[in-house]
PDB file of N, CA and C in Angstrom:
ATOM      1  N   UNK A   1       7.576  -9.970  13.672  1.00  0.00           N
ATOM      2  CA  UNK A   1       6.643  -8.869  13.741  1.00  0.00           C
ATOM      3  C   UNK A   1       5.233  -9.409  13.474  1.00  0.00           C
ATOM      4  N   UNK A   2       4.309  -9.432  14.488  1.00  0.00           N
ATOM      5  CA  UNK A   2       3.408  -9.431  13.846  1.00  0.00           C
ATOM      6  C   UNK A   2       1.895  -9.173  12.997  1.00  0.00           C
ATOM      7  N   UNK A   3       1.432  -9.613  12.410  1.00  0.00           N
ATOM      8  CA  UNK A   3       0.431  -8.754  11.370  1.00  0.00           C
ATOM      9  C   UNK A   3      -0.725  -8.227  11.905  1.00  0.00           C
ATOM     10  N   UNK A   4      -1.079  -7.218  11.412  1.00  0.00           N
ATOM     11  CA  UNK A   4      -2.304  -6.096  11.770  1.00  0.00           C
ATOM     12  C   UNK A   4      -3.303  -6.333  10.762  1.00  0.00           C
ATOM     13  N   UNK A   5      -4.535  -5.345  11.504  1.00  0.00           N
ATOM     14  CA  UNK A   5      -5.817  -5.969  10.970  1.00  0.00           C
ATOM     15  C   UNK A   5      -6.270  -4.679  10.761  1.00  0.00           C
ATOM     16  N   UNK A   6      -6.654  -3.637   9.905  1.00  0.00           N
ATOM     17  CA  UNK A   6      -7.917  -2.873   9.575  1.00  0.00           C
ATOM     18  C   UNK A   6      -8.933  -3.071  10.127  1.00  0.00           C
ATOM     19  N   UNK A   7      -9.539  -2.880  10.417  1.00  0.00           N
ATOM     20  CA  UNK A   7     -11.291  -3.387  10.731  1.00  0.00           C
ATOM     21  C   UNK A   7     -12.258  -2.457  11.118  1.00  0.00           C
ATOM     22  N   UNK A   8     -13.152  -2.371  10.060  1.00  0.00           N
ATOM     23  CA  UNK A   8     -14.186  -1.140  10.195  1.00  0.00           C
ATOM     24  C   UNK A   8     -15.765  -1.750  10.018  1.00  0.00           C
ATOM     25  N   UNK A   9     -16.210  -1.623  11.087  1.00  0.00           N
ATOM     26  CA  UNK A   9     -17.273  -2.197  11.650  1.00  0.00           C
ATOM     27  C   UNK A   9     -18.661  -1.109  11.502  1.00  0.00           C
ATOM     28  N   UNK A  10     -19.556  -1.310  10.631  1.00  0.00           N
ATOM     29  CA  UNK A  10     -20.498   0.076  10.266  1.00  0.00           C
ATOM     30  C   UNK A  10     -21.470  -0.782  11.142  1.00  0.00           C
ATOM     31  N   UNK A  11     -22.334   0.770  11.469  1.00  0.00           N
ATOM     32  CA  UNK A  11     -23.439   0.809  12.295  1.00  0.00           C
ATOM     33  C   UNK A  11     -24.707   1.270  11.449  1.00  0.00           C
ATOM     34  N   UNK A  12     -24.318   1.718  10.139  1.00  0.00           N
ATOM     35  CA  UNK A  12     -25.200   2.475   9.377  1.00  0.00           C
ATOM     36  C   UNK A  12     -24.368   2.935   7.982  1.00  0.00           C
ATOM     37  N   UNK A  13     -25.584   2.977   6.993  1.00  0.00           N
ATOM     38  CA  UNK A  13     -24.384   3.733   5.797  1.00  0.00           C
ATOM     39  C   UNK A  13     -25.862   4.421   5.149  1.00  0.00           C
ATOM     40  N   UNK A  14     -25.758   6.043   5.350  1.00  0.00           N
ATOM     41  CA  UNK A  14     -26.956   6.409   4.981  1.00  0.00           C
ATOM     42  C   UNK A  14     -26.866   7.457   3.617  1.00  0.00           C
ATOM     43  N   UNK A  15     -25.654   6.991   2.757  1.00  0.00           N
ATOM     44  CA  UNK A  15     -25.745   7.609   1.251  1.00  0.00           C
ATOM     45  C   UNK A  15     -25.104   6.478   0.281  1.00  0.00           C
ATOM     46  N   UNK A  16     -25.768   5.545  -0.069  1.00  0.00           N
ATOM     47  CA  UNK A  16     -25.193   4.345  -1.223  1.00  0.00           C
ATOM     48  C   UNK A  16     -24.451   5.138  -1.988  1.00  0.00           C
ATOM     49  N   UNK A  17     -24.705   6.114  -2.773  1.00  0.00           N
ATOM     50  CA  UNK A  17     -23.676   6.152  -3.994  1.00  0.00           C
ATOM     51  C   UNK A  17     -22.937   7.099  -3.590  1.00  0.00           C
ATOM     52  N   UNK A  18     -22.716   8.045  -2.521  1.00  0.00           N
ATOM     53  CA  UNK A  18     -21.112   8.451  -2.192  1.00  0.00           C
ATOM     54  C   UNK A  18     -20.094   7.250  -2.106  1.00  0.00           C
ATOM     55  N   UNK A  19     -20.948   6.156  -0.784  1.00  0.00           N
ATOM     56  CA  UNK A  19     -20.632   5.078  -0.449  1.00  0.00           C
ATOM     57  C   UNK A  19     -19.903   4.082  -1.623  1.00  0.00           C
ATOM     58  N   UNK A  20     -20.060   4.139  -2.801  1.00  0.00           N
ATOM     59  CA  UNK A  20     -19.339   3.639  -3.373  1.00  0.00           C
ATOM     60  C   UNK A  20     -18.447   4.303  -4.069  1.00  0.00           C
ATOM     61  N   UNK A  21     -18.396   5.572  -3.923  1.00  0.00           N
ATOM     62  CA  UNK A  21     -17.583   6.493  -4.755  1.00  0.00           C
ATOM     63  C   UNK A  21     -16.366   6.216  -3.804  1.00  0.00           C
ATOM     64  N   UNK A  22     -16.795   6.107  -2.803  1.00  0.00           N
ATOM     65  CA  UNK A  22     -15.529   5.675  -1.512  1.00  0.00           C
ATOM     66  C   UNK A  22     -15.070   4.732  -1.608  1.00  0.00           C
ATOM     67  N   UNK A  23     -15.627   3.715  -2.093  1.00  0.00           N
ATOM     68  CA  UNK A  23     -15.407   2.050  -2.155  1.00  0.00           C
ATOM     69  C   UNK A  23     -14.286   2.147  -3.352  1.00  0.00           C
ATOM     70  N   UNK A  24     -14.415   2.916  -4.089  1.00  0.00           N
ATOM     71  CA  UNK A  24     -14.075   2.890  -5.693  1.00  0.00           C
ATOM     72  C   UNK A  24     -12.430   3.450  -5.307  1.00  0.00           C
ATOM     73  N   UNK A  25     -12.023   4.544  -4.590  1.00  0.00           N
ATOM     74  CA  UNK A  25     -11.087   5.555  -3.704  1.00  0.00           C
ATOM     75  C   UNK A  25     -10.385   4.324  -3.055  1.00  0.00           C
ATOM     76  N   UNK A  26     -11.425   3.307  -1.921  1.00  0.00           N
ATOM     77  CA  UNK A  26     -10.976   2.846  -0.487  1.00  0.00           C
ATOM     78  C   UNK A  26      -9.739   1.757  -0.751  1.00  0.00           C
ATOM     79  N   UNK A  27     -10.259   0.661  -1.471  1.00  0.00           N
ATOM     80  CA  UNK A  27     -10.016  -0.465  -1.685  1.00  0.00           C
ATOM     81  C   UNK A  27      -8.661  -0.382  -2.328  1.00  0.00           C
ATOM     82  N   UNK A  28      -8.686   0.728  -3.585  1.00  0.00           N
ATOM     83  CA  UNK A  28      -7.147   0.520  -4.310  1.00  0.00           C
ATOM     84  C   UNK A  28      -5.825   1.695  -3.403  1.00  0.00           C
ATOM     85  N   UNK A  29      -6.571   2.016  -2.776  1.00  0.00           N
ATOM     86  CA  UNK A  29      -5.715   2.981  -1.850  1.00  0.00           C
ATOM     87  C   UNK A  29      -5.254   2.116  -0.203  1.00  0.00           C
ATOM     88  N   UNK A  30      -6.114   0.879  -0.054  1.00  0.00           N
ATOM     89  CA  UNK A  30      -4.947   0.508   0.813  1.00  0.00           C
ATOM     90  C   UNK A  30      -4.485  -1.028   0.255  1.00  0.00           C
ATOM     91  N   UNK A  31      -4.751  -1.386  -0.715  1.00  0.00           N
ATOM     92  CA  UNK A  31      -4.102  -2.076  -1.727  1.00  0.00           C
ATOM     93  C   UNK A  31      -2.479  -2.031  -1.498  1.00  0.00           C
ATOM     94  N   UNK A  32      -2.494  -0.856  -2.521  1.00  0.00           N
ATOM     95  CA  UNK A  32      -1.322   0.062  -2.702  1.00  0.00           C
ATOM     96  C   UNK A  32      -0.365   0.119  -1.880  1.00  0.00           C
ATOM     97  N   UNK A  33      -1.207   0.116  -0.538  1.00  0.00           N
ATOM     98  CA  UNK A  33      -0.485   0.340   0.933  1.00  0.00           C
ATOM     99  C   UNK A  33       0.043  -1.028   1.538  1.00  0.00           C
ATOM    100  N   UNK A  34      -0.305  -1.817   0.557  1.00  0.00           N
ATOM    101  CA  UNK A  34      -0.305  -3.708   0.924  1.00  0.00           C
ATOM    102  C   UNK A  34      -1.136  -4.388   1.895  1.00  0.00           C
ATOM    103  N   UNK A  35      -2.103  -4.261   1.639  1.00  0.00           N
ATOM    104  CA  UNK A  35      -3.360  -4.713   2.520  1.00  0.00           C
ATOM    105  C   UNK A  35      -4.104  -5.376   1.675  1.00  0.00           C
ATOM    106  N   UNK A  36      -4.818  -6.850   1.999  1.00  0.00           N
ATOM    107  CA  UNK A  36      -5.304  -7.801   1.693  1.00  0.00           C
ATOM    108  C   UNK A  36      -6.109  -7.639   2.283  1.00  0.00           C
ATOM    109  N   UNK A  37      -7.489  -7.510   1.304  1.00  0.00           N
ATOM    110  CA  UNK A  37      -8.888  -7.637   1.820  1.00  0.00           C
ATOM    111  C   UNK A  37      -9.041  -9.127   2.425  1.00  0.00           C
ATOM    112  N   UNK A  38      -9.300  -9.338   3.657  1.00  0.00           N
ATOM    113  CA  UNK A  38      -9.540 -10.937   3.896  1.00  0.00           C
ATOM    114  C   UNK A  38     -11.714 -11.143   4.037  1.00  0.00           C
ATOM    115  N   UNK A  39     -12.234  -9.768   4.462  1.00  0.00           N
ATOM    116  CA  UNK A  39     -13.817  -9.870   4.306  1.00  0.00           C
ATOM    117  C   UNK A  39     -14.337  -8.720   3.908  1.00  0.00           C
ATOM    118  N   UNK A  40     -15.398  -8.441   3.746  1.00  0.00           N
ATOM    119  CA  UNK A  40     -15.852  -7.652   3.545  1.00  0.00           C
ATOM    120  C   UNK A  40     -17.153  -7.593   3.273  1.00  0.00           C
ATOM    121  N   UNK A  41     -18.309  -7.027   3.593  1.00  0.00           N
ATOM    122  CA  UNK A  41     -19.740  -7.618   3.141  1.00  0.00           C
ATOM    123  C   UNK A  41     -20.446  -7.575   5.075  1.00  0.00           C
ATOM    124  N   UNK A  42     -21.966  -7.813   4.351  1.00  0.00           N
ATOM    125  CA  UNK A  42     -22.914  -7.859   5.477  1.00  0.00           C
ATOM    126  C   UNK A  42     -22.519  -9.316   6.584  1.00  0.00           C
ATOM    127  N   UNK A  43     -22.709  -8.806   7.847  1.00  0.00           N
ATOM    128  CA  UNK A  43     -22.611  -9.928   9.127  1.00  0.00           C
ATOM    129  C   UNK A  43     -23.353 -10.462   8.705  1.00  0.00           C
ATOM    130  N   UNK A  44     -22.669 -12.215   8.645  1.00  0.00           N
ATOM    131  CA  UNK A  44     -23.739 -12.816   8.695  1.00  0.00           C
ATOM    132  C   UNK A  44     -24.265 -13.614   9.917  1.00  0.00           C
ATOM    133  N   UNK A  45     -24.334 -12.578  11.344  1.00  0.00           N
ATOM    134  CA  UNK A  45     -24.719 -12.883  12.183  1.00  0.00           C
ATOM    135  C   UNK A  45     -24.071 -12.227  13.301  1.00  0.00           C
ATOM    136  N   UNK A  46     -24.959 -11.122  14.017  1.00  0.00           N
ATOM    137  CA  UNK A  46     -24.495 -10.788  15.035  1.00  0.00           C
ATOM    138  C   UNK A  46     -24.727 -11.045  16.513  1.00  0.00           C
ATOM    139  N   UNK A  47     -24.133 -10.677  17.598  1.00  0.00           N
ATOM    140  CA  UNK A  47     -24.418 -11.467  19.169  1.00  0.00           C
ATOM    141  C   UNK A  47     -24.092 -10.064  19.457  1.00  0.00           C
ATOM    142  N   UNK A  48     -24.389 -10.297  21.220  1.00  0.00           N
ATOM    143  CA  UNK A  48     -24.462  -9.059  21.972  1.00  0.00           C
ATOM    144  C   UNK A  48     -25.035  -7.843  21.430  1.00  0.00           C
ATOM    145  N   UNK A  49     -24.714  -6.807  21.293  1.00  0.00           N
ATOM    146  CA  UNK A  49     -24.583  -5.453  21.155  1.00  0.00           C
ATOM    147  C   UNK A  49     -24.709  -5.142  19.454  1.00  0.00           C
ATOM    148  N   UNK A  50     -24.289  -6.404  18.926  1.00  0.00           N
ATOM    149  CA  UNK A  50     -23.244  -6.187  17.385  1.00  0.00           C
ATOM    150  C   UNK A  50     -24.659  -5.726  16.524  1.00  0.00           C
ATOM    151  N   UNK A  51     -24.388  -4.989  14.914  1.00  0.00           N
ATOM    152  CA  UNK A  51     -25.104  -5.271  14.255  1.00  0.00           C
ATOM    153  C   UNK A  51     -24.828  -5.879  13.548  1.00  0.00           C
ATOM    154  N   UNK A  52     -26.083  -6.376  12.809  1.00  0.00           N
ATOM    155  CA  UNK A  52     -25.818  -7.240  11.062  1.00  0.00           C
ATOM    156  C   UNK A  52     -25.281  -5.941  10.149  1.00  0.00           C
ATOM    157  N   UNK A  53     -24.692  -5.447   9.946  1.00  0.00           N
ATOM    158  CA  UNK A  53     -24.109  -4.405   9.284  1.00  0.00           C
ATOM    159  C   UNK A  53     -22.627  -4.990   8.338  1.00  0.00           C
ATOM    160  N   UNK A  54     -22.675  -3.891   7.741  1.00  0.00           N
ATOM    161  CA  UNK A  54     -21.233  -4.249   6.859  1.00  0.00           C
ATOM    162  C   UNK A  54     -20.186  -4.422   7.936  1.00  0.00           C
ATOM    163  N   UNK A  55     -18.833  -5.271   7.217  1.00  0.00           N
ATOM    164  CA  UNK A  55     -17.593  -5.548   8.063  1.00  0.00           C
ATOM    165  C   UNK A  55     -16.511  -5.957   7.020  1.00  0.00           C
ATOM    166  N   UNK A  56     -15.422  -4.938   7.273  1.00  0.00           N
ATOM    167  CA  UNK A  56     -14.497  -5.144   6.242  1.00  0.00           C
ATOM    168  C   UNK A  56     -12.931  -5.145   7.255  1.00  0.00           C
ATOM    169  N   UNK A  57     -12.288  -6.065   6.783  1.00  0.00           N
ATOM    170  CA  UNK A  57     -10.895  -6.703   7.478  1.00  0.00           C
ATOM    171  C   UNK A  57     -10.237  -6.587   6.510  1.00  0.00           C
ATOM    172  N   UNK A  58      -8.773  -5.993   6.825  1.00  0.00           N
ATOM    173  CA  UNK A  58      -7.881  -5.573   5.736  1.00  0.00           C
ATOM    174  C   UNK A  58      -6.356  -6.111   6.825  1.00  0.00           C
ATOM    175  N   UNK A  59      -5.875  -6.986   6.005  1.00  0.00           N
ATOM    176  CA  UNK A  59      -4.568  -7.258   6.824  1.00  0.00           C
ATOM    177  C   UNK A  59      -2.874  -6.947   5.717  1.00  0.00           C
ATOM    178  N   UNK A  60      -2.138  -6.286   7.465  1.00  0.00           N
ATOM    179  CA  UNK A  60      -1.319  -5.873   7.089  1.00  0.00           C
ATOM    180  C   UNK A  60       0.107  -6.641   7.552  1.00  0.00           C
ATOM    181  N   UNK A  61       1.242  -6.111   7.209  1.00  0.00           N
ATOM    182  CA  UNK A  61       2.343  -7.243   7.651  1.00  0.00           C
ATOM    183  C   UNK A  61       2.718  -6.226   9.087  1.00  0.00           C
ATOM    184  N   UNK A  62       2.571  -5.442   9.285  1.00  0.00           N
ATOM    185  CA  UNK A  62       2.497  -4.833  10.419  1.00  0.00           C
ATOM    186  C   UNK A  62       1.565  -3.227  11.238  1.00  0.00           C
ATOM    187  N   UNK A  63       1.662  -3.226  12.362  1.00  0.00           N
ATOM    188  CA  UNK A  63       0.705  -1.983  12.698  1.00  0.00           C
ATOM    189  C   UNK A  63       0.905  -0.915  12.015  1.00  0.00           C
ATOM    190  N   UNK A  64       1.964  -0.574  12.004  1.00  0.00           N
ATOM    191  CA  UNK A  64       3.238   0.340  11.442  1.00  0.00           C
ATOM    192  C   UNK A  64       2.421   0.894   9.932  1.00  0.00           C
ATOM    193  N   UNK A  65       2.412  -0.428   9.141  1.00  0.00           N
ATOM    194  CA  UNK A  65       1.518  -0.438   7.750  1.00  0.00           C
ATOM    195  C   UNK A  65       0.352  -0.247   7.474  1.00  0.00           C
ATOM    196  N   UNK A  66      -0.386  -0.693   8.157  1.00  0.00           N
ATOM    197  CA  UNK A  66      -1.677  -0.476   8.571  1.00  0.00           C
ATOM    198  C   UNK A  66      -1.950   1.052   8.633  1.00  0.00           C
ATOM    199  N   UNK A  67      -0.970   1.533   9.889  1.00  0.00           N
ATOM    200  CA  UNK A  67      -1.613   3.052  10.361  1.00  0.00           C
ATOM    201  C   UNK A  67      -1.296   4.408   9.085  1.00  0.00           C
ATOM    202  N   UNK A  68      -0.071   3.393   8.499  1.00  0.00           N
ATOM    203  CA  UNK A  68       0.384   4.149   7.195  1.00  0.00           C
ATOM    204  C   UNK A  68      -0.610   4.574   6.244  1.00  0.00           C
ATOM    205  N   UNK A  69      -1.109   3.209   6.069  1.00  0.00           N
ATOM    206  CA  UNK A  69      -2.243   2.955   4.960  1.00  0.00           C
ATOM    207  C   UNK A  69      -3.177   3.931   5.119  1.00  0.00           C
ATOM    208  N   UNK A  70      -3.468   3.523   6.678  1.00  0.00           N
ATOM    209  CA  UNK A  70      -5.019   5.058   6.979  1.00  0.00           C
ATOM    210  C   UNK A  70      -4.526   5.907   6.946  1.00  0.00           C
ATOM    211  N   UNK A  71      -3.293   6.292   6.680  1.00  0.00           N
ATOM    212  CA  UNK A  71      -3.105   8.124   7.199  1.00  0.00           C
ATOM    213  C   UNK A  71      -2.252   8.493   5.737  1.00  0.00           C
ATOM    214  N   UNK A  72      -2.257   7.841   4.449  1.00  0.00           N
ATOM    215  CA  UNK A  72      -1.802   7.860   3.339  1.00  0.00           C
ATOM    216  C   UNK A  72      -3.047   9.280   2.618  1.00  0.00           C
ATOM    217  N   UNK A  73      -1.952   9.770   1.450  1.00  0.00           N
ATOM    218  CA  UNK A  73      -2.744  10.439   0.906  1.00  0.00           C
ATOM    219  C   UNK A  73      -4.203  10.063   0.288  1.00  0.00           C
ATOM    220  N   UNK A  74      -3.662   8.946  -0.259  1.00  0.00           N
ATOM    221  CA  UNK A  74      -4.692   7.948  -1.454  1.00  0.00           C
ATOM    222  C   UNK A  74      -6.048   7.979  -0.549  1.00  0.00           C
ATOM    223  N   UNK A  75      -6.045   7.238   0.885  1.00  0.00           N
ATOM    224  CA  UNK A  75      -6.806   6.713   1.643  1.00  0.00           C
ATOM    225  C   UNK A  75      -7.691   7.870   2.248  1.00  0.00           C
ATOM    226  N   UNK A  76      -6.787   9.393   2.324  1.00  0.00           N
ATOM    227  CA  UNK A  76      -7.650  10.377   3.345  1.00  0.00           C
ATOM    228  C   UNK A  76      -8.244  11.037   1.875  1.00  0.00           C
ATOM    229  N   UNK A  77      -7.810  10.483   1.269  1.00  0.00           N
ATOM    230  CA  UNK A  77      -8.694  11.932  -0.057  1.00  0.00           C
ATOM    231  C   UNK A  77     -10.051  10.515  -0.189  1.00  0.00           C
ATOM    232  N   UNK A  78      -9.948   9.433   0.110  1.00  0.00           N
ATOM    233  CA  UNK A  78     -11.016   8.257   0.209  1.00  0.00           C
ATOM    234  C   UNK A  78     -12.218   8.504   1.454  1.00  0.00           C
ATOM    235  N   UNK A  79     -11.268   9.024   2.199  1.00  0.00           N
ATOM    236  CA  UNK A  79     -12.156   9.422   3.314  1.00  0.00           C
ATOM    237  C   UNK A  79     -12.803  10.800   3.205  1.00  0.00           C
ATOM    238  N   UNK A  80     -12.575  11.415   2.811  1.00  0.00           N
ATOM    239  CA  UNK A  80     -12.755  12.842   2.411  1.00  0.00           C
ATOM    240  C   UNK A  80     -14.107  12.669   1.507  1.00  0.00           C
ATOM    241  N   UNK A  81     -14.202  11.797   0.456  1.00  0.00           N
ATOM    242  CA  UNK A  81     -15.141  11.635  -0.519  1.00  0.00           C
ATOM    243  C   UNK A  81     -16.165  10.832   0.665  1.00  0.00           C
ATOM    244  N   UNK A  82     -15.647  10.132   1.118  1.00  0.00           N
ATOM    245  CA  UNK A  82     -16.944   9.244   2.527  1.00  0.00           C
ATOM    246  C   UNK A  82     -17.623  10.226   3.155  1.00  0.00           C
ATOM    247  N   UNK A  83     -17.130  11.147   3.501  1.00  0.00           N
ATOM    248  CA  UNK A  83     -17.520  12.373   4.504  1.00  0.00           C
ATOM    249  C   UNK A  83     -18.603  11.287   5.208  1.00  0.00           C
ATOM    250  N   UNK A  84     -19.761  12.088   5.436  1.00  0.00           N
ATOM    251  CA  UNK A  84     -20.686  11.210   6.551  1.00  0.00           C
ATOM    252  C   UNK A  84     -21.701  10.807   6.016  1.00  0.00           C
ATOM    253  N   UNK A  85     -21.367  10.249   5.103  1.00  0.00           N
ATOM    254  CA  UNK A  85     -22.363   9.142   4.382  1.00  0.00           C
ATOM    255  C   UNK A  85     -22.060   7.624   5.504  1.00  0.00           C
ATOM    256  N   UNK A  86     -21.472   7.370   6.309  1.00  0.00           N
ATOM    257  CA  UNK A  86     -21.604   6.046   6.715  1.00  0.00           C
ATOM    258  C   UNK A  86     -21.180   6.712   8.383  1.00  0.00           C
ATOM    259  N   UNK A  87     -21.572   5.626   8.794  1.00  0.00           N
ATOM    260  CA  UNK A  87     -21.962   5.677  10.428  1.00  0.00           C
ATOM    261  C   UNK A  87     -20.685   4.424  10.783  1.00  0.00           C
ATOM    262  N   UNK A  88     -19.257   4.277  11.163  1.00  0.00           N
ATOM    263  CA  UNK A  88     -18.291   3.041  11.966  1.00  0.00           C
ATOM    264  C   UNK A  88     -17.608   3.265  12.795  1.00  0.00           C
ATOM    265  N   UNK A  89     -17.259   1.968  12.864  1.00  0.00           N
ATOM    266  CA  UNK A  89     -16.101   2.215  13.861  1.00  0.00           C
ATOM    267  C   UNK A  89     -14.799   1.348  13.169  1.00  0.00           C
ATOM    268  N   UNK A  90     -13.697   2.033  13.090  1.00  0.00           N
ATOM    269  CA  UNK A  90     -12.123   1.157  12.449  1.00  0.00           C
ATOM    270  C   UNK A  90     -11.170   1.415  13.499  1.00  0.00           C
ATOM    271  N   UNK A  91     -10.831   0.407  13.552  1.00  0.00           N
ATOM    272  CA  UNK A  91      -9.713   0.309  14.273  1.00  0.00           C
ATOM    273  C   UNK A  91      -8.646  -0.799  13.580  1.00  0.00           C
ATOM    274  N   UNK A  92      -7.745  -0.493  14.035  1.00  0.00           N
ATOM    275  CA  UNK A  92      -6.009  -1.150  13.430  1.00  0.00           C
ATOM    276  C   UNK A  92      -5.634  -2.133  15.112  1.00  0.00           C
ATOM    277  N   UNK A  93      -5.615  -3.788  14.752  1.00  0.00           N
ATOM    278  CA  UNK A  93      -5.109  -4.470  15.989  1.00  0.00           C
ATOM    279  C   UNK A  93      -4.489  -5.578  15.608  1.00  0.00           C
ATOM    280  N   UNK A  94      -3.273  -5.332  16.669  1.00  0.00           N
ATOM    281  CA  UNK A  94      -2.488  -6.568  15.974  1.00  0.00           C
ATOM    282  C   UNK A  94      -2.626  -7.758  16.025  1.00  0.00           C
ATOM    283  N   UNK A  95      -2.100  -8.862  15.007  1.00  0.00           N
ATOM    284  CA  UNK A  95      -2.637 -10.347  15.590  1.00  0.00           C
ATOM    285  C   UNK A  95      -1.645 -10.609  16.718  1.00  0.00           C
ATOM    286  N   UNK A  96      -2.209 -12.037  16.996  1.00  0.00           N
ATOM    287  CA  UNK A  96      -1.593 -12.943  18.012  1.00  0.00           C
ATOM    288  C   UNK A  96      -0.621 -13.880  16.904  1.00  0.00           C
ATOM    289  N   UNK A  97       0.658 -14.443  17.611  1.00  0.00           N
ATOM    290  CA  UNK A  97       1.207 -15.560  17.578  1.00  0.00           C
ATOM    291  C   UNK A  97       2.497 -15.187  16.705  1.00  0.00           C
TER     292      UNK A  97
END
């Protein structure tokens, strides 16, 4: 089987301290769910289209887990506190090999 990736790619985050009230929610809620932060933090360098914006990668042992993780209680009451303080895009993709 193989492993999946979280990945939420911001375009903008225009309330810092909800933003971490979420962070505080985000992180131990897909923990929990067995997800290993592998980055997280400002690009340090974007091409094409991309911004220098935050980028956080969360890997899972499968999609399955992953989609769990986002659609877990822990994680939507995380999202719930985010409301629209931040501007991304996440998506769940599986690796290769």
């Amino acid at each position: 089987m193989a492993k999946a990736y979280f990945v939420s790619v911001y375009r903008g985050i225009s309330d810092l301290e909800t933003f971490a009230e979420y962070g505080k929610l985000s992180r131990p809620a897909l923990e929990a769910a067995g997800g290993k932060f592998l980055a997280r933090g400002a690009a340090v360098a974007a091409y094409e289209n991309g911004l220098k914006e935050r980028v956080v990668i969360v890997e899972f042992e499968s999609a399955e887990k992953a989609i769990a993780a986002h659609d877990s209680p822990l994680y939507q009451e995380a999202l719930r506190v985010l409301g629209k303080a931040a501007d991304r895009d996440v998506r769940i993709v599986e690796g290769v090999g």
